[in-house]
C-alpha atoms as a PDB file:
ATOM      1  CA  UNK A   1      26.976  72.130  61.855  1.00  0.00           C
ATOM      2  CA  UNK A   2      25.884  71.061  58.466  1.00  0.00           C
ATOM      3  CA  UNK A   3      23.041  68.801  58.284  1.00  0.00           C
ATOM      4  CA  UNK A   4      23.215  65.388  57.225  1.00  0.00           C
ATOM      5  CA  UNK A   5      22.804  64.818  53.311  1.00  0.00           C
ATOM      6  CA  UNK A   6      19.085  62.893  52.348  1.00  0.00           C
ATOM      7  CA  UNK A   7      20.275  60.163  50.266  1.00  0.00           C
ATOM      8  CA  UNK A   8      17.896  57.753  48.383  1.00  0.00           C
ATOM      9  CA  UNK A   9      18.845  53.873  48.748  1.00  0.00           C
ATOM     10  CA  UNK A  10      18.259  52.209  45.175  1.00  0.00           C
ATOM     11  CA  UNK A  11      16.128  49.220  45.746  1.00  0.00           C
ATOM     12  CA  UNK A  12      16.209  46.044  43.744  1.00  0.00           C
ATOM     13  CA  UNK A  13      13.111  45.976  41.444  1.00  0.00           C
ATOM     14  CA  UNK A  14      11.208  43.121  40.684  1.00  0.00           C
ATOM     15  CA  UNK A  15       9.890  42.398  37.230  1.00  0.00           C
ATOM     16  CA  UNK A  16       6.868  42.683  37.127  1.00  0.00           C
ATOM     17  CA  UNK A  17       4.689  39.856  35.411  1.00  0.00           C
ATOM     18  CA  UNK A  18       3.096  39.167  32.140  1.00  0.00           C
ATOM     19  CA  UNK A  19      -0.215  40.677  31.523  1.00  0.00           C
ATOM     20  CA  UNK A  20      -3.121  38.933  30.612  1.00  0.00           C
ATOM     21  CA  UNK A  21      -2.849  39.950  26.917  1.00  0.00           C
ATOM     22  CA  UNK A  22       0.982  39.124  26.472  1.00  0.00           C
ATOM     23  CA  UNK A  23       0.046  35.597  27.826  1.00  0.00           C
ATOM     24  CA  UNK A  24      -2.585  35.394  25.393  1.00  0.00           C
ATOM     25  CA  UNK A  25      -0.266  36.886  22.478  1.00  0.00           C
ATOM     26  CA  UNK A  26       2.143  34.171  23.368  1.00  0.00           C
ATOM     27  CA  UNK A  27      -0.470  31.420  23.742  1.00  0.00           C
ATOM     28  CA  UNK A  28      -1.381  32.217  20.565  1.00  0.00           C
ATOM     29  CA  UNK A  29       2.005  32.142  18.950  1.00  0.00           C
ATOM     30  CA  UNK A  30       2.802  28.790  20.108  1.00  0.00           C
ATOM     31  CA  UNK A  31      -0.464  27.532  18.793  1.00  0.00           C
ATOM     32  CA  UNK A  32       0.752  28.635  15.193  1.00  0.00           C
ATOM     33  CA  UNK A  33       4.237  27.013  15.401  1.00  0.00           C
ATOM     34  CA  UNK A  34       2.584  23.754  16.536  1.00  0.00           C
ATOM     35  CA  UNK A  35      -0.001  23.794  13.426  1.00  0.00           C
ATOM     36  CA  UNK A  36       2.826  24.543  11.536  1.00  0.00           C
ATOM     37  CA  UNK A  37       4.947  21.497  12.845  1.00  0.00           C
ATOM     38  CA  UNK A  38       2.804  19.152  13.447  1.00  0.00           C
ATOM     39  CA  UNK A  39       2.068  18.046   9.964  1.00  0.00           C
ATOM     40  CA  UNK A  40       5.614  18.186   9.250  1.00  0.00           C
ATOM     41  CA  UNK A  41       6.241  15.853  12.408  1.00  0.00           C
ATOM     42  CA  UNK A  42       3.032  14.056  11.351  1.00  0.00           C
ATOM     43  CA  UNK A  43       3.824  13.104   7.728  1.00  0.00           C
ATOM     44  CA  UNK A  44       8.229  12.614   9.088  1.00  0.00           C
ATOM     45  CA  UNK A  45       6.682   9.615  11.374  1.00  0.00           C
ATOM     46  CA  UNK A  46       4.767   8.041   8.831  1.00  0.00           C
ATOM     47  CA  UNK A  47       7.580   8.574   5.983  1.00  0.00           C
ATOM     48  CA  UNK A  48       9.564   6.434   8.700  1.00  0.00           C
ATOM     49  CA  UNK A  49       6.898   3.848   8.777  1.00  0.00           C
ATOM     50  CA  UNK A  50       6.823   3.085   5.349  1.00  0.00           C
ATOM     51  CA  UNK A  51      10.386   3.087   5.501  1.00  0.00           C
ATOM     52  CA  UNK A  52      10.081   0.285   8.544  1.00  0.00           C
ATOM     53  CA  UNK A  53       7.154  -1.176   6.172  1.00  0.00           C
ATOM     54  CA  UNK A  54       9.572  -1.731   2.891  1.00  0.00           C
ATOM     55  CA  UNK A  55      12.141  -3.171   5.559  1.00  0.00           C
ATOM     56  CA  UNK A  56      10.020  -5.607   6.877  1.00  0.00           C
ATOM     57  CA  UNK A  57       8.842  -6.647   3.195  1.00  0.00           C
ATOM     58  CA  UNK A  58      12.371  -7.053   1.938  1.00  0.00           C
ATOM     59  CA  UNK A  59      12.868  -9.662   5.249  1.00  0.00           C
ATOM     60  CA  UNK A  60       9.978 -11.311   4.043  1.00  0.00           C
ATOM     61  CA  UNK A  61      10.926 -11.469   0.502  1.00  0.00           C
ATOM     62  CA  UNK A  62      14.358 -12.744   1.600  1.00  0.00           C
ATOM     63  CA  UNK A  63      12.405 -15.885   3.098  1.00  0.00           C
ATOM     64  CA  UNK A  64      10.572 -16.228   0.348  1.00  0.00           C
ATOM     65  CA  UNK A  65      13.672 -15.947  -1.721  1.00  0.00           C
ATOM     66  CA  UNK A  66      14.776 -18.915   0.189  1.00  0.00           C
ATOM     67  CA  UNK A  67      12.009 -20.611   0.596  1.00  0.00           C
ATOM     68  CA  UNK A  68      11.349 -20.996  -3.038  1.00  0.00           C
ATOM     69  CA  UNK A  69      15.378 -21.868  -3.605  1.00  0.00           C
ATOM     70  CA  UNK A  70      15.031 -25.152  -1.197  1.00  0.00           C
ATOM     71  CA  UNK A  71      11.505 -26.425  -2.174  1.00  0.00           C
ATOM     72  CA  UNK A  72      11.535 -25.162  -5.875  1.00  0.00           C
ATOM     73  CA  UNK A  73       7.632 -23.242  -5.457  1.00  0.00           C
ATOM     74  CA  UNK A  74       6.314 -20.387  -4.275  1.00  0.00           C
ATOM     75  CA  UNK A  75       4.209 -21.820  -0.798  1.00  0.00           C
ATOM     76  CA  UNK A  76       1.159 -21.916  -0.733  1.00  0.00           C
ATOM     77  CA  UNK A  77      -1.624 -19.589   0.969  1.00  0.00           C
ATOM     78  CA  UNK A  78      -3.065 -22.818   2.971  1.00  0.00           C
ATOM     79  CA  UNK A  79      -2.780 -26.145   3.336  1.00  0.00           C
ATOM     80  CA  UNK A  80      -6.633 -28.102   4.406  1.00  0.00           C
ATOM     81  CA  UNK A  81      -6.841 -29.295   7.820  1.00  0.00           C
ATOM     82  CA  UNK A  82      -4.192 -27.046   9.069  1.00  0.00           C
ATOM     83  CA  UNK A  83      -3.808 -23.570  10.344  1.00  0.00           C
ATOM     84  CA  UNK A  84      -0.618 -23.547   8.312  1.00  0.00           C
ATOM     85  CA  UNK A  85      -0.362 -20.028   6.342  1.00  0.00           C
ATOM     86  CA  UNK A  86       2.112 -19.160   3.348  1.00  0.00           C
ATOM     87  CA  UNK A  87       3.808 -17.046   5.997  1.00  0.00           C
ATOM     88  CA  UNK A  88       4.045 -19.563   8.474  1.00  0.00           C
ATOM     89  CA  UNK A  89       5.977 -21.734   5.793  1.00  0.00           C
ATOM     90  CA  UNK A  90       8.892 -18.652   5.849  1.00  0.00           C
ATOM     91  CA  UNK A  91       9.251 -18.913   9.673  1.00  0.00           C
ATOM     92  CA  UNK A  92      12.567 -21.114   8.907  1.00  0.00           C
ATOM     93  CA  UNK A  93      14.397 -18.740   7.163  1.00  0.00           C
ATOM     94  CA  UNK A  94      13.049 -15.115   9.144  1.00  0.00           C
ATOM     95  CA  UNK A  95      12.639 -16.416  12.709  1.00  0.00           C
ATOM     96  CA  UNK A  96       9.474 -13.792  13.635  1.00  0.00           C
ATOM     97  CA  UNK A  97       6.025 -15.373  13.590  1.00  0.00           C
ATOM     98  CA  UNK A  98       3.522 -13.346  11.295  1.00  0.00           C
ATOM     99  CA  UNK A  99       1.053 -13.212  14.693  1.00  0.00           C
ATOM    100  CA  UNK A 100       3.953 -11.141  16.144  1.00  0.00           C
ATOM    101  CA  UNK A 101       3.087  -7.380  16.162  1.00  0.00           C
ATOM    102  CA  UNK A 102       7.216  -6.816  15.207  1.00  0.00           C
ATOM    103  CA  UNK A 103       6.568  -8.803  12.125  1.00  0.00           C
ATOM    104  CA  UNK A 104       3.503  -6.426  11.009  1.00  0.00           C
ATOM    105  CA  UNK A 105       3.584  -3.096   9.309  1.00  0.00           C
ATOM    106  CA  UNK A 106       4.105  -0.402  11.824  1.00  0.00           C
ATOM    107  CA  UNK A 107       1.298   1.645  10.235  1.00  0.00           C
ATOM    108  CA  UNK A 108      -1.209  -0.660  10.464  1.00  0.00           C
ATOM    109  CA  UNK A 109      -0.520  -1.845  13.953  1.00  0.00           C
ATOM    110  CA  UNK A 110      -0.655   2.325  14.673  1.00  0.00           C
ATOM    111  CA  UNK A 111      -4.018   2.263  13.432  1.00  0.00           C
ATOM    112  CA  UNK A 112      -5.048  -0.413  15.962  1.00  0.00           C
ATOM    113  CA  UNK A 113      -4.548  -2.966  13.206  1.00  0.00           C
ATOM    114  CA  UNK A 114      -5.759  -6.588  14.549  1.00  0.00           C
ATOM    115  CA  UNK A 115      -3.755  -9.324  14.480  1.00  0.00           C
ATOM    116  CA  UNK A 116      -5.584 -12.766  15.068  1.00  0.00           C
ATOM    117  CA  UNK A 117      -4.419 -16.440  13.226  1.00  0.00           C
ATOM    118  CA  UNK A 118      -8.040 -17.415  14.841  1.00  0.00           C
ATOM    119  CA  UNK A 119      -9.510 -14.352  12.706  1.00  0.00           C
ATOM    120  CA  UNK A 120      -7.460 -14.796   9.259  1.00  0.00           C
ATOM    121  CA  UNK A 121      -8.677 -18.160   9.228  1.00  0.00           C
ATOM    122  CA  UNK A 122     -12.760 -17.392   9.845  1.00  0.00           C
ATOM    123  CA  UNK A 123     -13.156 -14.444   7.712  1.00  0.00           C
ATOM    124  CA  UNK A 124      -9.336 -13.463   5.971  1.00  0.00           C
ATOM    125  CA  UNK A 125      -9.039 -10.647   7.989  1.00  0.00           C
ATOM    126  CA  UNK A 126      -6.659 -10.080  10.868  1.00  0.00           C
ATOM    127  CA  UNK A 127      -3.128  -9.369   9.080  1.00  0.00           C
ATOM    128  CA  UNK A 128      -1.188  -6.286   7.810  1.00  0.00           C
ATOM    129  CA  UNK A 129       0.399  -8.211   4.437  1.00  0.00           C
ATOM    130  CA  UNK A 130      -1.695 -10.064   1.815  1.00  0.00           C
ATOM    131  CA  UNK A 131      -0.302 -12.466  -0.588  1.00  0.00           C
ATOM    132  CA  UNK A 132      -1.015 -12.788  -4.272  1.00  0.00           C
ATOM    133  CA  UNK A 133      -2.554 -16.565  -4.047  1.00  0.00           C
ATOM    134  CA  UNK A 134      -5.062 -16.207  -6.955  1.00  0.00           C
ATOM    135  CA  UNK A 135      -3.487 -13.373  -9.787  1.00  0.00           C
ATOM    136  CA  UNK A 136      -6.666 -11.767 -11.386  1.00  0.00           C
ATOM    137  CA  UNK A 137      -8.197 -14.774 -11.261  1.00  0.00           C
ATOM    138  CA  UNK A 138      -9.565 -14.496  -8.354  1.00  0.00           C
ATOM    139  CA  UNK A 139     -13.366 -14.539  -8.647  1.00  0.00           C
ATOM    140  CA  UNK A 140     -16.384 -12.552  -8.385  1.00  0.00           C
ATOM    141  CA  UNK A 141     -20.292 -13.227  -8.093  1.00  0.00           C
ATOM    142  CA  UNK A 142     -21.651 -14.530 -11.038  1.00  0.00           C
ATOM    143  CA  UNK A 143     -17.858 -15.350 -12.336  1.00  0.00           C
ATOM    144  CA  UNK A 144     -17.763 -19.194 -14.427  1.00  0.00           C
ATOM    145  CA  UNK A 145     -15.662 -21.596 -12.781  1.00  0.00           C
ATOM    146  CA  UNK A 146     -13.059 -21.740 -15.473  1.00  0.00           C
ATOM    147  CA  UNK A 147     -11.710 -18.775 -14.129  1.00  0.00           C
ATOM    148  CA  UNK A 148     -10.251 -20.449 -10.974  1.00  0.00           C
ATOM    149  CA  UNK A 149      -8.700 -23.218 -12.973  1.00  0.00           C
ATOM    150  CA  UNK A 150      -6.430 -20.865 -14.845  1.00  0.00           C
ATOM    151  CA  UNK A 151      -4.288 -20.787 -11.793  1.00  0.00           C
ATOM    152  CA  UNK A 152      -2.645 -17.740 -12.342  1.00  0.00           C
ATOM    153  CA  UNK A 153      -1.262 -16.907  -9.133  1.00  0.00           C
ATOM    154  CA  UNK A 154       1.158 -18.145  -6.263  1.00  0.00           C
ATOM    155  CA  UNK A 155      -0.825 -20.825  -5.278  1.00  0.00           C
ATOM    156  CA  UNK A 156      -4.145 -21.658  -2.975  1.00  0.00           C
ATOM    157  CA  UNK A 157      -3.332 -24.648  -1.593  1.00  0.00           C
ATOM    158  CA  UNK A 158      -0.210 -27.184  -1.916  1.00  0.00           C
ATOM    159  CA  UNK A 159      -0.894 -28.674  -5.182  1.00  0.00           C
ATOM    160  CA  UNK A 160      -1.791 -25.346  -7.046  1.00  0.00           C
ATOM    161  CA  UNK A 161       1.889 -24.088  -5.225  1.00  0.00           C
ATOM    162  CA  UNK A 162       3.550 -22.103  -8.806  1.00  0.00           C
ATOM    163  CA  UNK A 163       6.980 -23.696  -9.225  1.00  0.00           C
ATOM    164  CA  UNK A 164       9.915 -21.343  -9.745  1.00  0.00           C
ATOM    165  CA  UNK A 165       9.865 -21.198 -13.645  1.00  0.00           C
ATOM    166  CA  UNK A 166       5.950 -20.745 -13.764  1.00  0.00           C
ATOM    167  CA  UNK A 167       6.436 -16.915 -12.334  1.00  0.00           C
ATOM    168  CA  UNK A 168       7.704 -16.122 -16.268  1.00  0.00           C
ATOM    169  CA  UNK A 169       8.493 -12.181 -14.530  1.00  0.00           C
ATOM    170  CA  UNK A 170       9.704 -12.221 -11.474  1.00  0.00           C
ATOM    171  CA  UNK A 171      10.534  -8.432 -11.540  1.00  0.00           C
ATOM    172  CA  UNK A 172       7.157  -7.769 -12.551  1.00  0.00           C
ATOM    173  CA  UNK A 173       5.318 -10.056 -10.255  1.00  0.00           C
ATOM    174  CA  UNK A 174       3.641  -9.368  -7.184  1.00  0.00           C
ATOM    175  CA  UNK A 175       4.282 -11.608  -4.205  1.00  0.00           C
ATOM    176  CA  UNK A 176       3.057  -9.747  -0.998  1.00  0.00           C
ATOM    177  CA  UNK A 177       1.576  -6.317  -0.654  1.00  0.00           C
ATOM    178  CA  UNK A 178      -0.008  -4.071   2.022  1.00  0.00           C
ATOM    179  CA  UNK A 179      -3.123  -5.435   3.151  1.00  0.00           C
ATOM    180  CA  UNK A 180      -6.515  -3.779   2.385  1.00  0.00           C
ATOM    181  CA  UNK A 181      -7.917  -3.246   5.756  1.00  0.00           C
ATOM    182  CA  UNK A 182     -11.326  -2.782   6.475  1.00  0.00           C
ATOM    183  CA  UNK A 183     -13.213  -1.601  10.008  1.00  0.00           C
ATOM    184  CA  UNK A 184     -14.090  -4.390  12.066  1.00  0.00           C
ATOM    185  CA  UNK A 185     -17.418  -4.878  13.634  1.00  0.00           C
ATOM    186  CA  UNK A 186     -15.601  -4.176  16.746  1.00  0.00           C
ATOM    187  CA  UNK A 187     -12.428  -1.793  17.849  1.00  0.00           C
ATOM    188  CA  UNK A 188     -10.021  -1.432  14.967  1.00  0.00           C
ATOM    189  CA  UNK A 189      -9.144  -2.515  11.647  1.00  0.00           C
ATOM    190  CA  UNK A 190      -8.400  -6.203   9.772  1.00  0.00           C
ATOM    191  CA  UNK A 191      -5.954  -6.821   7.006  1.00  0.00           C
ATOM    192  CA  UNK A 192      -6.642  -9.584   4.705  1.00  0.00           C
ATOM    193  CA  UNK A 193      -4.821 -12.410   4.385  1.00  0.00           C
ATOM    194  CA  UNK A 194      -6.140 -12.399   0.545  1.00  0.00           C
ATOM    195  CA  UNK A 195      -4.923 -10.261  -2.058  1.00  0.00           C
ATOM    196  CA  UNK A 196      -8.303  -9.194  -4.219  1.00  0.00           C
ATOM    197  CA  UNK A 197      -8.555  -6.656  -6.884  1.00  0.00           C
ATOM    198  CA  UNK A 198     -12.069  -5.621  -6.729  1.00  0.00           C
ATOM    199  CA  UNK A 199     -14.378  -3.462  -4.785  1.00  0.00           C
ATOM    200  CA  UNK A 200     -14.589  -4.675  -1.107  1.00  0.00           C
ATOM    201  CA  UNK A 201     -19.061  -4.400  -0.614  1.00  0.00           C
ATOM    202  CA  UNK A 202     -18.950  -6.307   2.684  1.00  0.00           C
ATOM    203  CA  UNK A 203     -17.554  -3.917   5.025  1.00  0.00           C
ATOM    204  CA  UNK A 204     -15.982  -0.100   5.047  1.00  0.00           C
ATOM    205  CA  UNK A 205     -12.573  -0.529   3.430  1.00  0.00           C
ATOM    206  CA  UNK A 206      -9.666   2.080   5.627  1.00  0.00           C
ATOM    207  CA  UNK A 207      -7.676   4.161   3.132  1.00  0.00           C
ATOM    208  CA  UNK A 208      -4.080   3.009   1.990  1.00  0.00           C
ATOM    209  CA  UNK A 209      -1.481   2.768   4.549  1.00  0.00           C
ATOM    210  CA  UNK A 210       1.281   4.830   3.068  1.00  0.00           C
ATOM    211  CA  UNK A 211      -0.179   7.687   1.303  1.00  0.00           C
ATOM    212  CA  UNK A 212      -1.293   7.430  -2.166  1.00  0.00           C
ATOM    213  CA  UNK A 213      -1.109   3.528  -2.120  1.00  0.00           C
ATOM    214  CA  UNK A 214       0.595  -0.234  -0.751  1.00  0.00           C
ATOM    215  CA  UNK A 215       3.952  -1.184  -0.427  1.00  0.00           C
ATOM    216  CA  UNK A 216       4.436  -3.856  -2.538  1.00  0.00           C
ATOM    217  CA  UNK A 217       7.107  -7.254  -2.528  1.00  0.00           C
ATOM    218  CA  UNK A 218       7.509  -8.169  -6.151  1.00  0.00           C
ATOM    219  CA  UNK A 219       8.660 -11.895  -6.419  1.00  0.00           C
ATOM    220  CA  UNK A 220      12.647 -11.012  -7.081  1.00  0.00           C
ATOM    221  CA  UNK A 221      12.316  -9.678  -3.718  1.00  0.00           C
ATOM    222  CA  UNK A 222      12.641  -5.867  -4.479  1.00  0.00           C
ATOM    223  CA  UNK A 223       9.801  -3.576  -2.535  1.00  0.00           C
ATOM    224  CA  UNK A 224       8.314  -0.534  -4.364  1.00  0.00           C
ATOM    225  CA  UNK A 225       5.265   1.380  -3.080  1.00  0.00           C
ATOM    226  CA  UNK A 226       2.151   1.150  -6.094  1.00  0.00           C
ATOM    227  CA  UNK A 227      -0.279   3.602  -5.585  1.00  0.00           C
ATOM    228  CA  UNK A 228      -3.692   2.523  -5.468  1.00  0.00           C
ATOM    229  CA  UNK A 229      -4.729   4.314  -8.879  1.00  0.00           C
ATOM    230  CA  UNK A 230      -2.727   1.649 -10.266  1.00  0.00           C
ATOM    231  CA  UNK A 231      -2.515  -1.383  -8.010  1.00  0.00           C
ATOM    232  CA  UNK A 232      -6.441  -1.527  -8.278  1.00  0.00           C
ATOM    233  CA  UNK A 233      -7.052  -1.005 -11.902  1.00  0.00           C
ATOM    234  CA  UNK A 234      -6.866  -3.656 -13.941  1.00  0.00           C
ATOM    235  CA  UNK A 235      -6.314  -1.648 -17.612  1.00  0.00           C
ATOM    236  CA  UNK A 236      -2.958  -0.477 -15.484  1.00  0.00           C
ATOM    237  CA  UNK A 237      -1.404  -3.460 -13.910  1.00  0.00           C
ATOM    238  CA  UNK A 238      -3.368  -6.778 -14.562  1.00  0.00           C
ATOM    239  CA  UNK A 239      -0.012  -7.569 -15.502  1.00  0.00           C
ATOM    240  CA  UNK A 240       1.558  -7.696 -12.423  1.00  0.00           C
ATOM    241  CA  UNK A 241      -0.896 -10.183 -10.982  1.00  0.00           C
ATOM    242  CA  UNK A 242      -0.537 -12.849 -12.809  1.00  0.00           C
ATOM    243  CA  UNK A 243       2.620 -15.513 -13.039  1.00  0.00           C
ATOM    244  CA  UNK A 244       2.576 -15.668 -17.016  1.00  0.00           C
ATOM    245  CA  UNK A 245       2.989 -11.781 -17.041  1.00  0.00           C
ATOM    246  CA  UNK A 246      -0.916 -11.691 -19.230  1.00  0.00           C
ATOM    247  CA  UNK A 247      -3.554  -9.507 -18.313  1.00  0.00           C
ATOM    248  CA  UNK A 248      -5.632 -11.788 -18.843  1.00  0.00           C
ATOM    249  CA  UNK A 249      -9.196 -10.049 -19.127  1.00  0.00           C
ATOM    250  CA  UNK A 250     -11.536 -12.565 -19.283  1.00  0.00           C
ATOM    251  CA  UNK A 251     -10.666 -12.218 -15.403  1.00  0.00           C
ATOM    252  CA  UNK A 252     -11.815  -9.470 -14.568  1.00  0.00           C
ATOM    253  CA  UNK A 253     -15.252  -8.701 -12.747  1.00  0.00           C
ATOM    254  CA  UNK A 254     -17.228  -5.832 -14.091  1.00  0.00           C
ATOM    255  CA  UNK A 255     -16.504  -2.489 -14.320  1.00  0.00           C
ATOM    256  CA  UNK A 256     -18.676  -1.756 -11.513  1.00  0.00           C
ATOM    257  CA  UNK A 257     -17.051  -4.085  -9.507  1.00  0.00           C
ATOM    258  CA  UNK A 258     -13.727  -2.441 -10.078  1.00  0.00           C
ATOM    259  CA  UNK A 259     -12.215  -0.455  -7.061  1.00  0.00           C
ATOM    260  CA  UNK A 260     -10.826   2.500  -9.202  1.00  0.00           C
ATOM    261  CA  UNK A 261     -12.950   3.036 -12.302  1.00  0.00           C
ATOM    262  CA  UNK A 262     -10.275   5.121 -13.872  1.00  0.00           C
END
């Protein structure tokens, strides 16, 4: 009688598991995809920002539009005795107040951007849009008092409010930009209320919101983004400031008060 044949039963074999350098290999490949995607991701989120940012402008400029249609001038930045604002006047015709995050530029209120009426109306600070009250003329230490009666802007208060045909260049005009923020004594930044050409010495002035520069509402309502280079040199766009489309020099602060030199 034959004996019986050995036979070898196959038995299922596990994987076996990663080693300690193949995790690390693949650790370390993941950490180069992500610093390659992240500033991809980074700079897609704030591209849609700005794009939210122009949006938001255009809404406003529509009120403004509007505003400036049924009262024939451009409102005013303040009215005394009130804590009326310019943007309060547009509430009418673009239901969102301007103390409503939604109404704010989605940058700023990502870079824990403040938003106070109590705080715009102490110090100018506590708002993501600015509004071009003053035109160049808006002062500086030592500056003579003519300077303020030339008017040149949108208007301070309701009887310096620029009627319709005083803005000569609507196109050209600006009406409402990104607000130079600043970093608060406290948590987070302040927008102001203001717009102001020159060097900001009282506090740390934040970089631009968008970039290389402000998105900007020019006073026939269409948005463009200025870069700063520009926006805050007065050889460049002094222009654009003011309602009679002049640059208007005798203006301007000194040199060494200017925020970009060049």
């Amino acid at each position: 009688m034959k004996a019986p044949r050995c036979t070898v039963l196959a038995r299922h074999r596990e994987p076996g598991a990663f080693t300690l350098v193949e995790l690390l290999v693949v650790i370390a490949i993941v950490a180069v995809l992500l610093a390659l995607l992240l500033p991809a991701l980074s700079g897609a989120r704030e591209k849609a920002r700005c794009v939210a940012c122009k949006d938001r402008l255009r809404q406003i400029g529509l009120g403004l539009q509007m505003y400036v249609s049924e009262n024939g001038w451009y409102p005013p930045l303040a009215e005394k005795g009130t804590t009326t604002l310019c943007f309060d006047r547009l509430y009418p015709y673009d239901p969102v107040s301007w103390t409503n995050a939604r109404w704010n530029c989605p940058t700023y209120v990502a870079d824990d951007g403040v938003v106070s009426r109590d705080m715009v109306m102490t110090n100018s600070a506590g708002i993501s849009y600015s509004y071009d009250y003053m035109g160049m003329a808006t002062g500086f230490s030592g500056c003579p008092k003519s300077i303020f009666a030339l008017r040149l802007g949108l208007g301070g208060l309701p009887k310096h409010s620029k009627r319709e045909p005083g803005v000569l260049v609507p196109s050209e005009m600006y009406a409402v930009a990104d607000a130079r923020s600043v970093q608060l004594a406290g948590p987070g930044i302040g927008g102001q209320i203001k717009m102001w050409p020159w060097s900001i010495t009282y506090a740390v002035e934040t970089r631009p919101p968008h970039g290389p520069g402000y998105n900007m509402l020019f006073c026939d309502g269409h948005v463009v983004l200025v870069k700063r280079s520009d926006y805050l040199y007065p050889p460049r766009t002094a222009t654009d400031w003011n309602s009679d489309h002049q640059p208007h020099p005798e203006t301007w602060a000194p040199v060494n008060l200017w925020t970009v030199q060049n």
